[in-house]
N, C-alpha and C. Protein backbone atom coordinates (compact mmCIF):
# COMPACT_ATOMS: atom_id res chain seq x y z
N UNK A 1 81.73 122.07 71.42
CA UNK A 1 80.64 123.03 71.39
C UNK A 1 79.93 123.05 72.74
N UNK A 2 78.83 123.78 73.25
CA UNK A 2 78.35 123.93 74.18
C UNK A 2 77.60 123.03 74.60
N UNK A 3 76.73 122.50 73.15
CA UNK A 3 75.80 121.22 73.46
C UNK A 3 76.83 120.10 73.70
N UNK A 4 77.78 119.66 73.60
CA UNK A 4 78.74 118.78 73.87
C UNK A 4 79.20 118.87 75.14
N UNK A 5 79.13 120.21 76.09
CA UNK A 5 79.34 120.84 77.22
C UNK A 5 78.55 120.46 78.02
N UNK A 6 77.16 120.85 77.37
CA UNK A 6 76.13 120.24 78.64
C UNK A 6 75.72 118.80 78.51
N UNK A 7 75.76 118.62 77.02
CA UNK A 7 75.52 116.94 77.57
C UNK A 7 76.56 116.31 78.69
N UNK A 8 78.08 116.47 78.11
CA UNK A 8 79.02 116.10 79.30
C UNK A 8 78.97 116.75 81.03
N UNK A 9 78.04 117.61 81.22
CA UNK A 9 77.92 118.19 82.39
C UNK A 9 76.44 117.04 83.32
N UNK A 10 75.58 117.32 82.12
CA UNK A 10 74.83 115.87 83.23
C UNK A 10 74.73 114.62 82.99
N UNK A 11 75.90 113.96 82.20
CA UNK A 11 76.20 112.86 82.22
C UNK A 11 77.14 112.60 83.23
N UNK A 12 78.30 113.76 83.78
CA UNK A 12 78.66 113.66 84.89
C UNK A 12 77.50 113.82 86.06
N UNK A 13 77.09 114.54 86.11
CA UNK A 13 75.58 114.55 87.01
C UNK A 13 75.17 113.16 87.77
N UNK A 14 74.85 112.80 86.68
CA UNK A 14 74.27 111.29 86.61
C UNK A 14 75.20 110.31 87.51
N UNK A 15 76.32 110.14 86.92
CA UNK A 15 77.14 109.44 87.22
C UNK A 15 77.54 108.81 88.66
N UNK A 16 77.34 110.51 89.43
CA UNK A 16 78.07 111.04 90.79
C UNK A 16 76.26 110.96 91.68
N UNK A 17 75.29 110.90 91.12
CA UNK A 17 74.05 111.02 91.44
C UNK A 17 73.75 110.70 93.08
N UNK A 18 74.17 109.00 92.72
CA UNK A 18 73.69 108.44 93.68
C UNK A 18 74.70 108.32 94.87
N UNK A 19 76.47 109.13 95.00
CA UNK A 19 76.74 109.60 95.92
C UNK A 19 76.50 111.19 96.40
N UNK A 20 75.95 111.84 95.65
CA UNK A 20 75.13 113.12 95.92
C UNK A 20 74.02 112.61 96.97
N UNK A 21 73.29 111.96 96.59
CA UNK A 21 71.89 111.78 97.31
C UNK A 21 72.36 111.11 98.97
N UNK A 22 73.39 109.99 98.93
CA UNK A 22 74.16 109.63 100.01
C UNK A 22 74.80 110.82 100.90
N UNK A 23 75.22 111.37 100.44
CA UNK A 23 76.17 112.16 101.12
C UNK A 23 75.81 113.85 101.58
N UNK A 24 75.17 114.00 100.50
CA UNK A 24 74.01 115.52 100.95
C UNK A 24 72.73 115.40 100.91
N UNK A 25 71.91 114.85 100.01
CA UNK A 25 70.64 114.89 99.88
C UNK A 25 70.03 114.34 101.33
N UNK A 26 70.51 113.49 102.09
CA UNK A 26 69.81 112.51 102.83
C UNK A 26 70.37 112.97 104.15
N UNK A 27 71.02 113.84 104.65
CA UNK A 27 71.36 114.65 105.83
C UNK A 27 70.65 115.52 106.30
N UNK A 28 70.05 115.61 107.48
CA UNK A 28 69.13 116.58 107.99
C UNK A 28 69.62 117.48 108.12
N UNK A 29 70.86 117.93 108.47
CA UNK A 29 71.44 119.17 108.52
C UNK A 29 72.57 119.41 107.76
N UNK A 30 72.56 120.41 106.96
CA UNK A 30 73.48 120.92 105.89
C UNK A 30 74.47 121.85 106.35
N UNK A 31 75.87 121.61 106.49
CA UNK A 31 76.93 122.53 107.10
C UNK A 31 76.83 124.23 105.72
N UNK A 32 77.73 124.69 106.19
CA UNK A 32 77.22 126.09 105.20
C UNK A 32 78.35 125.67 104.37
N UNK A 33 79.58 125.06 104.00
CA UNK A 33 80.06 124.75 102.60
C UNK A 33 78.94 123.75 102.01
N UNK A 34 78.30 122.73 102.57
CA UNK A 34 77.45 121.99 101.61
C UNK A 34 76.64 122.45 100.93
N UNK A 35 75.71 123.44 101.74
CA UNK A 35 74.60 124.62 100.93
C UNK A 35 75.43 125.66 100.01
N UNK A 36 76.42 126.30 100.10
CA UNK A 36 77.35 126.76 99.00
C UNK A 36 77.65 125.85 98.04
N UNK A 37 78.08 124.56 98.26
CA UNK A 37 78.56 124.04 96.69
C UNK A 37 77.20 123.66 96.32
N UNK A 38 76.09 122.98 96.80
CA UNK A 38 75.14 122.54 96.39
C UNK A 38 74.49 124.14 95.37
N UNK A 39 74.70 125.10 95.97
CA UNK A 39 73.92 126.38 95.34
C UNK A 39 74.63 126.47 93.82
N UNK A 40 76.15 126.61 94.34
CA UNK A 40 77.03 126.71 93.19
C UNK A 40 76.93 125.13 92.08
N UNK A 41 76.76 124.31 92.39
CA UNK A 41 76.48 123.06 91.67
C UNK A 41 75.21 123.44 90.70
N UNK A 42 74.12 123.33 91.15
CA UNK A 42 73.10 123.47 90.42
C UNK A 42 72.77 124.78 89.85
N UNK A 43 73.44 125.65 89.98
CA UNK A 43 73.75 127.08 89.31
C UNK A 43 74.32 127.30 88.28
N UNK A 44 75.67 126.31 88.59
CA UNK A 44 76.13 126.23 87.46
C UNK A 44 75.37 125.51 86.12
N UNK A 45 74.97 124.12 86.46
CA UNK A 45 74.19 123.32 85.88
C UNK A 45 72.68 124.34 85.36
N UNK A 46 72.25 125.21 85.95
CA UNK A 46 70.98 125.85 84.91
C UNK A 46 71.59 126.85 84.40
N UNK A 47 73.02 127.69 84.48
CA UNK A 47 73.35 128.34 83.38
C UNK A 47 74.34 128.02 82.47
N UNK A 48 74.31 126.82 82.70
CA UNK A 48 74.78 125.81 81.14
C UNK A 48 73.67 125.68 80.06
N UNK A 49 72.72 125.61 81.09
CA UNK A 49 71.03 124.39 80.20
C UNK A 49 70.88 126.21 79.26
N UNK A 50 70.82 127.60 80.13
CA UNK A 50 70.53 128.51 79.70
C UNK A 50 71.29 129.36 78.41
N UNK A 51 72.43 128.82 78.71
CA UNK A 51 73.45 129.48 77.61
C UNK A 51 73.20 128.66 76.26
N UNK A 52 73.00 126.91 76.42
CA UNK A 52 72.71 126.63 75.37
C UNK A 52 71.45 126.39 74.77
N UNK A 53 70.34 126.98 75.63
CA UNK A 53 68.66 127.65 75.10
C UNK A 53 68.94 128.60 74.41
N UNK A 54 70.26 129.58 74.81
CA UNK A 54 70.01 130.84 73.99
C UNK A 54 70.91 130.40 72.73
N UNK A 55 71.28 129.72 73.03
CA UNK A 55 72.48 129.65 71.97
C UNK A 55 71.45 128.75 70.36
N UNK A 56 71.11 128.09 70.83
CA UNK A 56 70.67 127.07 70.00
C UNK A 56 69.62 127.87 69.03
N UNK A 57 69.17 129.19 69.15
CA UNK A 57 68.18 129.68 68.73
C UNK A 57 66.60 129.73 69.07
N UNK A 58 66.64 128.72 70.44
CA UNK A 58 65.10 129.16 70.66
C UNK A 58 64.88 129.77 71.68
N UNK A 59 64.67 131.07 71.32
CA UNK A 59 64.51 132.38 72.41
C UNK A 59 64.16 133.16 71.42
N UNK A 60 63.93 134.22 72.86
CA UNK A 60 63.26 135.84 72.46
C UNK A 60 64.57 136.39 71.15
N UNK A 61 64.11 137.01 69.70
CA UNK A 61 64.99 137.73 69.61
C UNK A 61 66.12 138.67 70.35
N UNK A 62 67.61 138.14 70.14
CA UNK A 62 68.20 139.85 70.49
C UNK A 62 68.39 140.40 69.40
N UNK A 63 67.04 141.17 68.97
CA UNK A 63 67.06 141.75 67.84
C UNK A 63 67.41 143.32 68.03
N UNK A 64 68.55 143.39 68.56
CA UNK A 64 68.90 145.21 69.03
C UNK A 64 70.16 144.92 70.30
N UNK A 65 71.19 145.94 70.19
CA UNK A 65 72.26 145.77 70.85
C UNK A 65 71.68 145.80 72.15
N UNK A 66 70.68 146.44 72.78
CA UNK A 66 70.64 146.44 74.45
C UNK A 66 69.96 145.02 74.98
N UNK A 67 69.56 144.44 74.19
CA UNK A 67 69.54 142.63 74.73
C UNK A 67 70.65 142.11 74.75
N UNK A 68 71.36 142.63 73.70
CA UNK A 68 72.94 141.53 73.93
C UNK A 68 73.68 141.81 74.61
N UNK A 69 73.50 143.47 75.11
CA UNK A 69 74.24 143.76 76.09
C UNK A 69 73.78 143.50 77.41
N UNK A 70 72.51 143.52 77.85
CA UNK A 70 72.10 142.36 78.82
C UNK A 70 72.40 141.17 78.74
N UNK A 71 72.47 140.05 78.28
CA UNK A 71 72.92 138.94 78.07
C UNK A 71 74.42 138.65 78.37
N UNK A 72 75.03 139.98 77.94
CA UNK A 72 76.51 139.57 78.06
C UNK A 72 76.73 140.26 79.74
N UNK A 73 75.92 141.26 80.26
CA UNK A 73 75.98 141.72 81.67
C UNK A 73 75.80 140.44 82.51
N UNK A 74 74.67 139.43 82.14
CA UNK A 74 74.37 138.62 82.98
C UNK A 74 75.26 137.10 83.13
N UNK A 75 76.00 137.25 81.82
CA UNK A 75 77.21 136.15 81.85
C UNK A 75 78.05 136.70 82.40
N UNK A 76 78.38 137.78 82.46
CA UNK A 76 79.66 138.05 82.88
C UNK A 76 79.50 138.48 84.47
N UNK A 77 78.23 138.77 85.23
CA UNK A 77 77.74 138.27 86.18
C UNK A 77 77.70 137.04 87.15
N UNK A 78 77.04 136.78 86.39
CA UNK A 78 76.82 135.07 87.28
C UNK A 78 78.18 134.40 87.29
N UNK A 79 79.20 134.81 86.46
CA UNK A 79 80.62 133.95 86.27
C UNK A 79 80.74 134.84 87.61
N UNK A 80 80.97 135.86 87.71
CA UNK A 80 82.13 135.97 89.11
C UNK A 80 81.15 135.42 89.93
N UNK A 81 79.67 135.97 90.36
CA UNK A 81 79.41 134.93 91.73
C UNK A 81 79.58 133.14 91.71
N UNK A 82 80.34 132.66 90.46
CA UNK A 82 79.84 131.41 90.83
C UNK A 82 81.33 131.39 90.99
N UNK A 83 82.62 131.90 90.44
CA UNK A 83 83.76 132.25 90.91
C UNK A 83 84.27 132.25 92.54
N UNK A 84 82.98 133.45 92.91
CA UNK A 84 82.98 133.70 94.61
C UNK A 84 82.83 132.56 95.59
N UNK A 85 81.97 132.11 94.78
CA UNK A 85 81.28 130.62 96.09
C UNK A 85 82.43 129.75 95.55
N UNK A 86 82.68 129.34 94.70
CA UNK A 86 83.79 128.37 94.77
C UNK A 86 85.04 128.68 95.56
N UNK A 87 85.37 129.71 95.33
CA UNK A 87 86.71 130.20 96.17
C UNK A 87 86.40 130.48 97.70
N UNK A 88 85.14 130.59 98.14
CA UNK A 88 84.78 131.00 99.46
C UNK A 88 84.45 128.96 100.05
N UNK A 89 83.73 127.93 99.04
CA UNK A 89 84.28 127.03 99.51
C UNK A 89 85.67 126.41 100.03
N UNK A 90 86.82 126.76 99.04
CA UNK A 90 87.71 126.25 99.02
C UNK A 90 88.46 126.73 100.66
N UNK A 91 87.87 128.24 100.42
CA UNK A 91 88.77 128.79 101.73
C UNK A 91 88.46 128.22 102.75
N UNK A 92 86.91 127.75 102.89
CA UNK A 92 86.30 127.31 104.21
C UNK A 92 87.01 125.68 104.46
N UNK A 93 87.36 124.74 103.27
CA UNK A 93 87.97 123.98 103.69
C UNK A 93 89.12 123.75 103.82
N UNK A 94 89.86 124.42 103.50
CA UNK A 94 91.32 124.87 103.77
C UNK A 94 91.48 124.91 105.51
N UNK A 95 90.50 125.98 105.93
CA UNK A 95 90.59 126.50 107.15
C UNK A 95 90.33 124.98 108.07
N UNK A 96 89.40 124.68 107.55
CA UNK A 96 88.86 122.95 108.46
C UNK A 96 90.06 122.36 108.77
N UNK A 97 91.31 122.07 107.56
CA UNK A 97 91.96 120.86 107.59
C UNK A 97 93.07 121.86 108.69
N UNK A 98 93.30 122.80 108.53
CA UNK A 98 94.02 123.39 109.38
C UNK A 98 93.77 123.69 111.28
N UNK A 99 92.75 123.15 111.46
CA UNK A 99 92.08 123.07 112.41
C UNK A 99 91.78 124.38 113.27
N UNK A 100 91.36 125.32 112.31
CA UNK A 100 90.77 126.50 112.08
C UNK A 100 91.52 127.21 113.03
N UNK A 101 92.85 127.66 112.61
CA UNK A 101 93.87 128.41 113.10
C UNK A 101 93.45 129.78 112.52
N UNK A 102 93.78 130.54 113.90
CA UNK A 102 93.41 132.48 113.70
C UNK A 102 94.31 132.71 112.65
N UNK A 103 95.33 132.81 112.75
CA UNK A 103 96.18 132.92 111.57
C UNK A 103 96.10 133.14 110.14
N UNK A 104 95.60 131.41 110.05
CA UNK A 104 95.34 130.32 109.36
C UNK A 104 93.91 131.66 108.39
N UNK A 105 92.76 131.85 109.33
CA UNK A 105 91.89 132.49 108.52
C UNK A 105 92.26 134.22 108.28
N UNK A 106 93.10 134.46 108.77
CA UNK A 106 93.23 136.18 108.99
C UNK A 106 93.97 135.87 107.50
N UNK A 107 95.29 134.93 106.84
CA UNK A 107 95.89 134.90 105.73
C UNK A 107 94.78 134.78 104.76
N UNK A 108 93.65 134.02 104.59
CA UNK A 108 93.16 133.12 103.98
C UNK A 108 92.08 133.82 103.69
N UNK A 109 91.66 135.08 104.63
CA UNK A 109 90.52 136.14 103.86
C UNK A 109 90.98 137.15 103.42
N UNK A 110 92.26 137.62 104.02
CA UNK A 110 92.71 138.64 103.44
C UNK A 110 93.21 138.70 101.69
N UNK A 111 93.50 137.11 101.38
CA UNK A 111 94.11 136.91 100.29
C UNK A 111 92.90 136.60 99.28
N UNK A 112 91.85 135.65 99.76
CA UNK A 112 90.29 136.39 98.99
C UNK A 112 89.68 137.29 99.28
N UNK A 113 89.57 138.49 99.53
CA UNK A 113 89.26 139.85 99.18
C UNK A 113 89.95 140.45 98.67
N UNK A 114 91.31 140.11 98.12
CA UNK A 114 91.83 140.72 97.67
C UNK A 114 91.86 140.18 96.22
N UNK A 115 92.44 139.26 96.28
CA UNK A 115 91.72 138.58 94.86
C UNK A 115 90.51 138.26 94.03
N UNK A 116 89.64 138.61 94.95
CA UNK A 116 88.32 138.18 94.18
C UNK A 116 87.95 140.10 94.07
N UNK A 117 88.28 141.05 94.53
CA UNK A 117 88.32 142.33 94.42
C UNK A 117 88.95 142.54 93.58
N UNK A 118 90.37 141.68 92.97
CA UNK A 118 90.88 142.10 91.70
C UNK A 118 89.70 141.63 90.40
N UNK A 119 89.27 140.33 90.58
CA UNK A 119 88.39 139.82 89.57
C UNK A 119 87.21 140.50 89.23
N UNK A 120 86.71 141.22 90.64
CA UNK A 120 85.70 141.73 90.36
C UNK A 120 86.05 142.85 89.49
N UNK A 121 86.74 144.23 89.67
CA UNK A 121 87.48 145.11 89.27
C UNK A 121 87.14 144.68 87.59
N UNK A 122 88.02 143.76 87.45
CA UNK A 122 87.88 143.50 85.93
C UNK A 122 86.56 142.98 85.19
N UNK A 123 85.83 142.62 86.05
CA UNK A 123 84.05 142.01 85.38
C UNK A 123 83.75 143.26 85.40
N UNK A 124 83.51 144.52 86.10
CA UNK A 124 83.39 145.79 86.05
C UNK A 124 83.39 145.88 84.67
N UNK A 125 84.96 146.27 84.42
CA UNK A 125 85.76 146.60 83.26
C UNK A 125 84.99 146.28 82.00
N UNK A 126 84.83 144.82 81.94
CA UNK A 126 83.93 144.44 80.78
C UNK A 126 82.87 144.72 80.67
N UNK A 127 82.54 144.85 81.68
CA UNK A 127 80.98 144.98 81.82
C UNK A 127 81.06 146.49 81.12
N UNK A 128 82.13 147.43 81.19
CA UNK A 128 81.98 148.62 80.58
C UNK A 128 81.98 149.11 79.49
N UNK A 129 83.28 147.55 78.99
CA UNK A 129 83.03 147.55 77.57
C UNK A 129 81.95 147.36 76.83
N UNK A 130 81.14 146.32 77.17
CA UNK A 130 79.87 145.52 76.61
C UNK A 130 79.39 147.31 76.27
N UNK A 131 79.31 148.31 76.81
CA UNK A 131 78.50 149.80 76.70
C UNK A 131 79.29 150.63 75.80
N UNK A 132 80.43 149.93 75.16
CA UNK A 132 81.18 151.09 74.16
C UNK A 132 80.50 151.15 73.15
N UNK A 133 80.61 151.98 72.01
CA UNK A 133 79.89 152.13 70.94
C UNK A 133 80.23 150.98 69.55
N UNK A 134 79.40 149.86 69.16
CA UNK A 134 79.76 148.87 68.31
C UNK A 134 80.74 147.49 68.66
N UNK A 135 80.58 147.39 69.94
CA UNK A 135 81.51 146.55 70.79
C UNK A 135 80.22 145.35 70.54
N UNK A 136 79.36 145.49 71.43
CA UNK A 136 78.13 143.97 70.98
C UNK A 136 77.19 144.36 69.92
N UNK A 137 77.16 143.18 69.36
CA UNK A 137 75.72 144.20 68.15
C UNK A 137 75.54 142.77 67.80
N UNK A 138 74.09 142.84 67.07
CA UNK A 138 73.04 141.74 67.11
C UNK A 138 74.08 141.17 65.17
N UNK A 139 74.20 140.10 65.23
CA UNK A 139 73.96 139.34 63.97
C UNK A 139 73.09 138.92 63.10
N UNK A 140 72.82 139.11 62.37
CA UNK A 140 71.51 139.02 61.28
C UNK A 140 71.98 137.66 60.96
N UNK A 141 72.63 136.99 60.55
CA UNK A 141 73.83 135.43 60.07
C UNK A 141 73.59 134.97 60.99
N UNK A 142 74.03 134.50 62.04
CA UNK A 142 73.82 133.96 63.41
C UNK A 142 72.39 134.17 63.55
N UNK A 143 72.33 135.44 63.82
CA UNK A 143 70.90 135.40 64.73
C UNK A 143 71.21 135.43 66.33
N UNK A 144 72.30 136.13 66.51
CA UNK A 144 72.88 135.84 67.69
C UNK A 144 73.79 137.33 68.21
N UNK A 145 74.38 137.44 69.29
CA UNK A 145 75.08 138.76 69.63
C UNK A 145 76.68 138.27 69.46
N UNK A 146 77.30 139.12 68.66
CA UNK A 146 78.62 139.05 68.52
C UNK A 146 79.36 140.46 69.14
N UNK A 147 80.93 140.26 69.55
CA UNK A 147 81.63 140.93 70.02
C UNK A 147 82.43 141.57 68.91
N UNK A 148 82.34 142.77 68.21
CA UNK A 148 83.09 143.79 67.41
C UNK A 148 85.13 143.18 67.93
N UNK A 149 85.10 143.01 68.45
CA UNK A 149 86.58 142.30 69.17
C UNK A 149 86.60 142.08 70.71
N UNK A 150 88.20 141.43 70.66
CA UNK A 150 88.21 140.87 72.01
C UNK A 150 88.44 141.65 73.30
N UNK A 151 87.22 140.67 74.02
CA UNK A 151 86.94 141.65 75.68
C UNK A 151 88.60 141.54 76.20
N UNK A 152 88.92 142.91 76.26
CA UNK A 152 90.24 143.19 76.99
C UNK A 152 90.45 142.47 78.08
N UNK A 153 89.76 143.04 79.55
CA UNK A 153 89.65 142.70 80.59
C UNK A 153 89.54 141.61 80.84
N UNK A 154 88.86 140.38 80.00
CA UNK A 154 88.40 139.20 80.83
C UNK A 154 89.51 138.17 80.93
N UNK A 155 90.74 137.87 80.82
CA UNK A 155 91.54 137.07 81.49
C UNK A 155 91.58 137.70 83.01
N UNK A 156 91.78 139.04 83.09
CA UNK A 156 91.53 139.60 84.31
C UNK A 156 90.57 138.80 85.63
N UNK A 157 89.98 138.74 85.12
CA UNK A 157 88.74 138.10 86.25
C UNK A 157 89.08 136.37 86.51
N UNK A 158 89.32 135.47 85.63
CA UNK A 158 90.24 134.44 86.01
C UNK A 158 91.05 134.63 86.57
N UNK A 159 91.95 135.58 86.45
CA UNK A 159 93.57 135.63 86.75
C UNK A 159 93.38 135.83 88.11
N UNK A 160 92.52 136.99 88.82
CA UNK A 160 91.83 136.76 90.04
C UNK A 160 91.63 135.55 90.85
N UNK A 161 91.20 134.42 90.18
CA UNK A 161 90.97 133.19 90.59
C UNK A 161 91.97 132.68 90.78
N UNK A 162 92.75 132.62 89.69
CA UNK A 162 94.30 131.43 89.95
C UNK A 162 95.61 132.11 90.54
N UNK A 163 95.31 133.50 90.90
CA UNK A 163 96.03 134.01 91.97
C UNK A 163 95.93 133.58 93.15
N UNK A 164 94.47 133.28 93.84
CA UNK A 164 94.32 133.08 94.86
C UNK A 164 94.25 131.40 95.05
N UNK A 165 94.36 130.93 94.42
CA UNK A 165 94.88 129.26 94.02
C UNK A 165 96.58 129.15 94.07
N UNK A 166 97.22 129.89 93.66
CA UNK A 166 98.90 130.26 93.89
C UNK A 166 98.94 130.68 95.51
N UNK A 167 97.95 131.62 95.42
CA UNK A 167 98.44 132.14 97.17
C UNK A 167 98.49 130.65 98.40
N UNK A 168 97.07 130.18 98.00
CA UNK A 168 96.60 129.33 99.14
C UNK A 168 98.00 128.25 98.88
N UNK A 169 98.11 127.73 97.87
CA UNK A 169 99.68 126.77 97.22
C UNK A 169 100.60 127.14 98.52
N UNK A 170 100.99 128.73 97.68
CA UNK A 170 102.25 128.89 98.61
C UNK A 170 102.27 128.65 100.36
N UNK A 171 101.08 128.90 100.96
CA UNK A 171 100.42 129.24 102.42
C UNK A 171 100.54 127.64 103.24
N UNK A 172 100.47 127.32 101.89
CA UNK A 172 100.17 125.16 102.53
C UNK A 172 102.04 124.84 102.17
N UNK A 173 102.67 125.40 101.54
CA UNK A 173 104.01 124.49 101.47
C UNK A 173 104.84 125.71 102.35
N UNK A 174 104.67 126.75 102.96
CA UNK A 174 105.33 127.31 103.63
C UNK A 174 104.83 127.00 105.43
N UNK A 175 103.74 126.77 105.31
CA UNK A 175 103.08 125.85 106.69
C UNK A 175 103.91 124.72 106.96
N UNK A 176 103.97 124.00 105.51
CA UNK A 176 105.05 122.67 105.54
C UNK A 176 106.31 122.80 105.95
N UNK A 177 106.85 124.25 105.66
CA UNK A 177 108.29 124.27 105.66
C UNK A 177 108.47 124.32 107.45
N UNK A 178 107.54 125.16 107.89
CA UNK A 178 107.78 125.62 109.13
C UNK A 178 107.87 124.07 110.28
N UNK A 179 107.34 123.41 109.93
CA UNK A 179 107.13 122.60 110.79
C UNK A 179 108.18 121.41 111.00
N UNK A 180 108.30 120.71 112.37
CA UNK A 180 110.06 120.25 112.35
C UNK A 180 110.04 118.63 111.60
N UNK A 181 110.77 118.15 111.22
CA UNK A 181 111.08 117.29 110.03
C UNK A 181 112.17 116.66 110.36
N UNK A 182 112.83 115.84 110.09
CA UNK A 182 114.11 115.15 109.98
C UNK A 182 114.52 114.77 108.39
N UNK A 183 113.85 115.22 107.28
CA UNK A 183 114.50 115.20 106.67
C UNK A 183 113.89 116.21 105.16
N UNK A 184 114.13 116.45 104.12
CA UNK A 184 113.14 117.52 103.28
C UNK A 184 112.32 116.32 102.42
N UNK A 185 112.55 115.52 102.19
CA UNK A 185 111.02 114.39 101.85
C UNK A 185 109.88 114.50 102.32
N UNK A 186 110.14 114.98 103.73
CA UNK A 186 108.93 115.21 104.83
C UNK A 186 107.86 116.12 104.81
N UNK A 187 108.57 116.89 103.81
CA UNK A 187 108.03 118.17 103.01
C UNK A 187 106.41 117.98 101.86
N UNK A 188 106.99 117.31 101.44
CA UNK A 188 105.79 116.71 100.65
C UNK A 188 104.62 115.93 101.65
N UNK A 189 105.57 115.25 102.47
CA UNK A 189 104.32 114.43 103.45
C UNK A 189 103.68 115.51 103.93
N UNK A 190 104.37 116.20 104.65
CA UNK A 190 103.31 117.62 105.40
C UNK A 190 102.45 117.86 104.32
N UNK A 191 102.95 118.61 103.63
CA UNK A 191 101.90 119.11 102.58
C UNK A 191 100.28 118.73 102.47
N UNK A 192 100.75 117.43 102.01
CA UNK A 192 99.62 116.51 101.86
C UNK A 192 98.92 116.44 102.76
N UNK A 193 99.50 116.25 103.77
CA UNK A 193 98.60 115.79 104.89
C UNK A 193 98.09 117.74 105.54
N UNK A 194 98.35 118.12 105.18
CA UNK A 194 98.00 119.39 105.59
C UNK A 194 96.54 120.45 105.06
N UNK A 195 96.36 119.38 103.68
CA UNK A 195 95.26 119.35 102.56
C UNK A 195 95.92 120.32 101.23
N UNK A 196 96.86 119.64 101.07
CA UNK A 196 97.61 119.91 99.43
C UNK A 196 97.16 119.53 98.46
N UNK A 197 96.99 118.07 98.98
CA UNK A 197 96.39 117.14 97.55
C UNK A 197 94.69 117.38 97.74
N UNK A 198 93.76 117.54 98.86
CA UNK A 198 92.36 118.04 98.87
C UNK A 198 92.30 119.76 98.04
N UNK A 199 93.09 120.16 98.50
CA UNK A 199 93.12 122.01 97.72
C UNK A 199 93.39 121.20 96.24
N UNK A 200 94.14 120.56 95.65
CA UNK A 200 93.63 120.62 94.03
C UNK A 200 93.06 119.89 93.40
N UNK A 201 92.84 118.90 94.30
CA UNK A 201 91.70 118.04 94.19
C UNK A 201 90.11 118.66 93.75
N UNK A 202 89.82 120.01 94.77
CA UNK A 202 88.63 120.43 94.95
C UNK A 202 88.98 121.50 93.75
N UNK A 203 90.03 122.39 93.53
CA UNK A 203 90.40 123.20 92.56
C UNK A 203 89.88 122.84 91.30
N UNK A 204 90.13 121.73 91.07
CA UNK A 204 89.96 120.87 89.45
C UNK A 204 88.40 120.68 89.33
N UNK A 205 87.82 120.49 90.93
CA UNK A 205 86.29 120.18 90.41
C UNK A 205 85.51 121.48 90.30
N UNK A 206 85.74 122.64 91.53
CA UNK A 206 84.86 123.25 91.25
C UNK A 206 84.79 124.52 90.32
């Protein structure tokens, strides 16, 4: 459930706390991925606390479909920008380990704008649905906004995401391939060392 969600979200919190405070809190100067994940960190973390305020029942009635259809505008909102900053981190450190090759970033933006333009495309989409006629409508049982059926579009807007998680994949083991070797084992070493294992490393967290 959700409350099971956020308790497990700042019990990880907690956990990682006191290398948070080491490692960003206590730096006078913040590079611009640190102020991005830090934004996207605690963003995420108050629209967890918020989804399960509304969820739990103590809030304003959505006693009428145009609250729930706000509600569902603003989830389906805040998911792609927090989508954006994660993938705009990832790219920025991608580019670092590569030792910020022209190339290197001309592949690496072209392939997020294009993908996060597909995701967006589809948050659109839903977002259009949420406005069809009997698609959200308030629950009297719940007490809550339910979906008449399932949002078409929204694998769409993930799929956006783990496209551009495939792209960057392929970009790091074809970097690998290019480079000279004495034997194809070496393949994997490049990789790695190229930030293979940091790209899903950071994938999984953020």
């Amino acid at each position: 459930s959700l409350a099971v969600a956020v308790t497990s979200l700042l019990w990880d919190h907690l956990l990682i706390l006191g290398d948070e405070i080491e490692l960003i809190w206590r730096k006078r100067r913040w590079s611009l991925v640190q102020k991005l994940v830090v934004a996207n960190y605690y963003g995420v973390h108050g629209a967890m606390i918020f989804f399960a305020y509304v969820l739990s029942g103590m809030h304003l009635s959505f006693s009428d479909k145009h609250r729930c259809r706000g509600f569902g505008v603003f989830m389906s909102t805040y998911g792609l920008i927090s989508v954006g900053f994660s993938q705009l981190v990832l790219l920025m450190c991608t580019v670092n380990v590569w030792d910020n090759r022209s190339s290197v970033k001309v592949a690496l933006a072209i392939g997020f704008v294009i993908c996060y333009s597909m995701s967006a495309a589809f948050d659109a989409l839903t977002i259009r649905q949420l406005f069809t006629p009997h698609f959200a409508q308030y629950d009297k049982v719940t007490k809550f906004c339910v979906m008449s059926r399932k949002a078409t579009y929204l694998p769409g807007i993930w799929g956006g995401e783990l496209l551009y998680d495939l792209y960057v994949v392929v970009l790091l083991f074809i970097n690998s391939l290019s480079r000279p070797r004495r034997s194809d084992h070496e393949v994997v070493t490049n990789l790695v060392r190229d930030g293979g294992l940091l790209f899903i490393v950071c994938s999984s967290h953020l």
